[in-house]
N, C-alpha and C. Protein backbone atom coordinates (compact mmCIF):
# COMPACT_ATOMS: atom_id res chain seq x y z
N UNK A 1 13.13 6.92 -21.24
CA UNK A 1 11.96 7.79 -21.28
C UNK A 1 11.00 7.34 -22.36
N UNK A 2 11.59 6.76 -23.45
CA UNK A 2 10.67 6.05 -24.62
C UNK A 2 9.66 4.76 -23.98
N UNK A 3 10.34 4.69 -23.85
CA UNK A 3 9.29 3.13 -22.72
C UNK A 3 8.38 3.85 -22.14
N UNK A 4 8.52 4.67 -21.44
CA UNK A 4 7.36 5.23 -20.52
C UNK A 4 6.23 5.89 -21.64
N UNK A 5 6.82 6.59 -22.58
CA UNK A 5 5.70 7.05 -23.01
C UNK A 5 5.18 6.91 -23.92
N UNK A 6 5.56 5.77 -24.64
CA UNK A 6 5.28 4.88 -25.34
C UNK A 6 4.40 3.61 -25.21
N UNK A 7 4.21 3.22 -23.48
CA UNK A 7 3.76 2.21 -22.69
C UNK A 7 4.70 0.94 -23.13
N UNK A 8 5.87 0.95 -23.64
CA UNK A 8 6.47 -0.23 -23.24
C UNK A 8 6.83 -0.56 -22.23
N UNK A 9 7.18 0.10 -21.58
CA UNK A 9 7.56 -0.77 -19.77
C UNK A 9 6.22 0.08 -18.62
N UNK A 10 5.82 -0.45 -18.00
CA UNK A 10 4.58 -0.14 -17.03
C UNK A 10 5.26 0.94 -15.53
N UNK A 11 4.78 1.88 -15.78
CA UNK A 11 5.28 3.08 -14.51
C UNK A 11 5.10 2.63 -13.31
N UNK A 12 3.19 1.94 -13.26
CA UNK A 12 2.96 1.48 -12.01
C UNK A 12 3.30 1.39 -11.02
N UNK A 13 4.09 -0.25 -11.38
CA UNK A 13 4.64 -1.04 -10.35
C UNK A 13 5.44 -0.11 -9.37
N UNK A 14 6.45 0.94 -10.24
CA UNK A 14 7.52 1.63 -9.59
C UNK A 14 6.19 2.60 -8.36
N UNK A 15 5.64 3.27 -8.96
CA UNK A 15 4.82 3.80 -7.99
C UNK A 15 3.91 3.30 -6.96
N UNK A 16 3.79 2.66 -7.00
CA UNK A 16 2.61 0.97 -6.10
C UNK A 16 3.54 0.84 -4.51
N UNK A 17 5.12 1.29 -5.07
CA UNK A 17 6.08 1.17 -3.34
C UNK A 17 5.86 2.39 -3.14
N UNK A 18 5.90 3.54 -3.22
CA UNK A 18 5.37 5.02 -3.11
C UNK A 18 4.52 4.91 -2.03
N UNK A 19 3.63 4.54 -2.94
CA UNK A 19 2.12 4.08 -2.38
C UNK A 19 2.05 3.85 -1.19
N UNK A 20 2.44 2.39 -1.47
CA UNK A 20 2.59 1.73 -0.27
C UNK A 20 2.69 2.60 1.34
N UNK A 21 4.32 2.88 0.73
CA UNK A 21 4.84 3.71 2.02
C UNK A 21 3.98 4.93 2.75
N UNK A 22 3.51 5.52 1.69
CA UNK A 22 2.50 6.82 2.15
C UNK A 22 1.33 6.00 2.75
N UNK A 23 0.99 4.91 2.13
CA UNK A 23 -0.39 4.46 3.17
C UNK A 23 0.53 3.91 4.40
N UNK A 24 1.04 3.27 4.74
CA UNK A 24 1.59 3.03 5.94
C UNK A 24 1.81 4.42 6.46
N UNK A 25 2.54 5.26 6.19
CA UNK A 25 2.55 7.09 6.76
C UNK A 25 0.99 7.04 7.59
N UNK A 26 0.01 6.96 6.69
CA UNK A 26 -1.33 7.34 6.84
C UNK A 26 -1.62 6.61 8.29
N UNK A 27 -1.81 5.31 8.11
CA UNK A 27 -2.47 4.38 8.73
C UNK A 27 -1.52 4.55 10.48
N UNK A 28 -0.13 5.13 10.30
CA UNK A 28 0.79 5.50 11.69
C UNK A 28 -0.44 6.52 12.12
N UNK A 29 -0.37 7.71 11.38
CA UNK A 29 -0.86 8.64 11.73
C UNK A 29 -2.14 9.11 12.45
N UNK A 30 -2.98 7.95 11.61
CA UNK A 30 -4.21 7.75 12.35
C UNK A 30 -4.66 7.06 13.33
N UNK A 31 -3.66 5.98 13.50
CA UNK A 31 -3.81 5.41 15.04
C UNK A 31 -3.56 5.99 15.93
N UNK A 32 -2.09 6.66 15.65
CA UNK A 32 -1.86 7.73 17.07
C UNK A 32 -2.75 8.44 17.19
N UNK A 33 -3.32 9.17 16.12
CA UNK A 33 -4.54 10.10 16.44
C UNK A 33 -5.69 9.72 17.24
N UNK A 34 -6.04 8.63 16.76
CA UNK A 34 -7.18 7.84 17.66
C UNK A 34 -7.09 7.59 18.87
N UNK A 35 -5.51 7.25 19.25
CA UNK A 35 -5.09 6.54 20.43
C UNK A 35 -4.67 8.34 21.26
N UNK A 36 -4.31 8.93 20.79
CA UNK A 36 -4.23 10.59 21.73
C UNK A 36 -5.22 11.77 21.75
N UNK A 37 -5.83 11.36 20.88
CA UNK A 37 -7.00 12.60 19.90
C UNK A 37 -7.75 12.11 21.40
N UNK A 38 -8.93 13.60 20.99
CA UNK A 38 -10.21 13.68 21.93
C UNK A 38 -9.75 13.96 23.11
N UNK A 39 -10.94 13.39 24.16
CA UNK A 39 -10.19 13.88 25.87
C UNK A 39 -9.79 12.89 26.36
N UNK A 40 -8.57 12.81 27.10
CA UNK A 40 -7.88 11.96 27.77
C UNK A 40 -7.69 10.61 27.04
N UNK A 41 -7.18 9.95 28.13
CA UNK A 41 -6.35 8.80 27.33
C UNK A 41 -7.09 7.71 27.99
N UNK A 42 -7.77 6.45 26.92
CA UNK A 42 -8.29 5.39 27.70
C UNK A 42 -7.53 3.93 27.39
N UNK A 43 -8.22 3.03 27.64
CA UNK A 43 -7.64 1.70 27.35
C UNK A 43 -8.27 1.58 25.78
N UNK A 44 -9.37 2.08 25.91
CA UNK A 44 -10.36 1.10 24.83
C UNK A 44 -9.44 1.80 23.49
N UNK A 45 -9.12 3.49 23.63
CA UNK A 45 -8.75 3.91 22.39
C UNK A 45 -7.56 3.26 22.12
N UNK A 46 -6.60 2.91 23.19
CA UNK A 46 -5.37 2.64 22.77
C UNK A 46 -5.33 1.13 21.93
N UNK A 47 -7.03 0.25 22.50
CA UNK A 47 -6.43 -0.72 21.67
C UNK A 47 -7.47 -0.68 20.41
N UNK A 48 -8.55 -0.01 19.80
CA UNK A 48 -8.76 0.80 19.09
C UNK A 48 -7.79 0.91 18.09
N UNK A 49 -6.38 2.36 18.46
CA UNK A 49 -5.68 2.37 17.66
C UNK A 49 -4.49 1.93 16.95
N UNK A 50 -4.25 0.98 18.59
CA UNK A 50 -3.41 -0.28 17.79
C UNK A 50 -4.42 -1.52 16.86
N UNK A 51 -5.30 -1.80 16.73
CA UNK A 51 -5.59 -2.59 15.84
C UNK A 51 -5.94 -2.05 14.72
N UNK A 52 -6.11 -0.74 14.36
CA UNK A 52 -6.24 0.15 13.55
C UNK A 52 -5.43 0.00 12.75
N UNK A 53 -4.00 0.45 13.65
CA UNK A 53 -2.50 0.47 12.64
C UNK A 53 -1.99 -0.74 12.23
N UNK A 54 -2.56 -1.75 12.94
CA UNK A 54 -1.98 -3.69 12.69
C UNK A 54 -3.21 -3.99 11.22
N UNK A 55 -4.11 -3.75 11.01
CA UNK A 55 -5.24 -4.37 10.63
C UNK A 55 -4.89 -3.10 9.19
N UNK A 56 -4.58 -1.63 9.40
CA UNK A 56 -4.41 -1.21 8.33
C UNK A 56 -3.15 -1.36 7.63
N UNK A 57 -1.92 -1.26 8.24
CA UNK A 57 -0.92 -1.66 7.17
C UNK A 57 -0.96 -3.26 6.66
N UNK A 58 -1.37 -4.46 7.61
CA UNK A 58 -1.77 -5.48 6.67
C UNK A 58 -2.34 -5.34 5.50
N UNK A 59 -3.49 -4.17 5.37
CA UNK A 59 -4.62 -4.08 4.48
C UNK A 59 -3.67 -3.56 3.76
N UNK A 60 -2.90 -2.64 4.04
CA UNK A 60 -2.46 -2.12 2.25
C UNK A 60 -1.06 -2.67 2.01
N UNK A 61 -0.40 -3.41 2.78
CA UNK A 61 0.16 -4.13 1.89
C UNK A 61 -0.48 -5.40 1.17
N UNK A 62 -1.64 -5.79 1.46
CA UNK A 62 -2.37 -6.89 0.84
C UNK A 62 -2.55 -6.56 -0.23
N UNK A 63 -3.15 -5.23 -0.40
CA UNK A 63 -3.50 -4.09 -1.75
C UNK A 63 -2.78 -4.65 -2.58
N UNK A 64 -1.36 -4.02 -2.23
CA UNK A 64 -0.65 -3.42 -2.90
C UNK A 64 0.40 -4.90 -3.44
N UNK A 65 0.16 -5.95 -2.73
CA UNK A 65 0.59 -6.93 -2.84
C UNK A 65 -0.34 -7.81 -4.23
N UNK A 66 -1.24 -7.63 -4.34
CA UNK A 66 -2.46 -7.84 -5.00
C UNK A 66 -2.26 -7.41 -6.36
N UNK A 67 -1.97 -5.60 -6.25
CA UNK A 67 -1.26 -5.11 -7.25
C UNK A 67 -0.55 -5.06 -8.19
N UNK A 68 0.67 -5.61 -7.51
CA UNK A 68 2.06 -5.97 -7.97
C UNK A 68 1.92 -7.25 -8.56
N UNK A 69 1.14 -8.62 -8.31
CA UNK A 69 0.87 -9.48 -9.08
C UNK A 69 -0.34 -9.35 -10.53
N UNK A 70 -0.84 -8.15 -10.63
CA UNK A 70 -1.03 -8.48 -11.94
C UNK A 70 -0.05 -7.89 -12.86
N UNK A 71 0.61 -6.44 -12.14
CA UNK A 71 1.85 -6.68 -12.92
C UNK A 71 2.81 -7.60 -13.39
N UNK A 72 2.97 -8.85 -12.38
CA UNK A 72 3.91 -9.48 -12.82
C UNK A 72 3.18 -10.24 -14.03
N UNK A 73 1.86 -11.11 -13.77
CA UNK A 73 1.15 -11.62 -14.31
C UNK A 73 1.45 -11.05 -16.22
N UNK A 74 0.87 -9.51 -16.36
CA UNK A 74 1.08 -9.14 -17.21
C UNK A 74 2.71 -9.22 -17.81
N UNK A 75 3.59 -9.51 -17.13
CA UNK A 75 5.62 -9.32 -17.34
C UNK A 75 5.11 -10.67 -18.09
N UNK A 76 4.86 -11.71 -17.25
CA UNK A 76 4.65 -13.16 -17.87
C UNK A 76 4.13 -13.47 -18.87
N UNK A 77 2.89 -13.02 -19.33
CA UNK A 77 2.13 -12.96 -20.39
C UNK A 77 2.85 -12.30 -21.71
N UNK A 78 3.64 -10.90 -21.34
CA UNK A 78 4.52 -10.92 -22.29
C UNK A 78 5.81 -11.41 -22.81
N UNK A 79 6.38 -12.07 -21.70
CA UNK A 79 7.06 -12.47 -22.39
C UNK A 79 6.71 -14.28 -22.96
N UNK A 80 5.69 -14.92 -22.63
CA UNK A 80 5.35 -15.74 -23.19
C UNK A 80 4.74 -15.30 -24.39
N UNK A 81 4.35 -14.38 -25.21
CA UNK A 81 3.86 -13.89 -26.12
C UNK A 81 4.88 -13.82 -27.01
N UNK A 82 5.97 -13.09 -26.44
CA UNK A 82 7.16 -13.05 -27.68
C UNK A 82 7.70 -14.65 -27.91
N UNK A 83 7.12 -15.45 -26.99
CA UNK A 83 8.41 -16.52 -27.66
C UNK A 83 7.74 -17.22 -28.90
């Protein structure tokens, strides 16, 4: 608990997979919506909301992938600092 609130070890990262997962939640959610929402069912929405859900969980794991390397970046930096 001293690490955390102290900022010796970074909370982030741990929360960044959280993240993650809830935007993937999101990005399910809203394709189906797109792809069933409104009236009736067409071609165009269905592929609409499949590229929706392909094009958005890429996007946030790119994020979040993005993310996680300046954390590491920063792991590296410190411990090249202590030596």
């Amino acid at each position: 608990m001293r690490d955390v609130l102290f900022f010796d070890s970074m909370l982030t990262p741990k929360v960044i997979t959280f993240v993650y997962w809830l935007m993937l939640v999101v990005v399910l959610i809203s394709g189906l919506k797109t792809i069933f929402g409104g009236f009736g069912f067409s071609f165009e929405k269905l592929i609409v909301g499949l590229l929706m859900m392909v094009t958005g969980a890429v996007g946030a794991r790119i994020w979040c992938e993005l993310l996680i390397v300046l954390f590491k970046i920063h792991d590296n930096v410190k411990k090249m600092a202590e030596k």
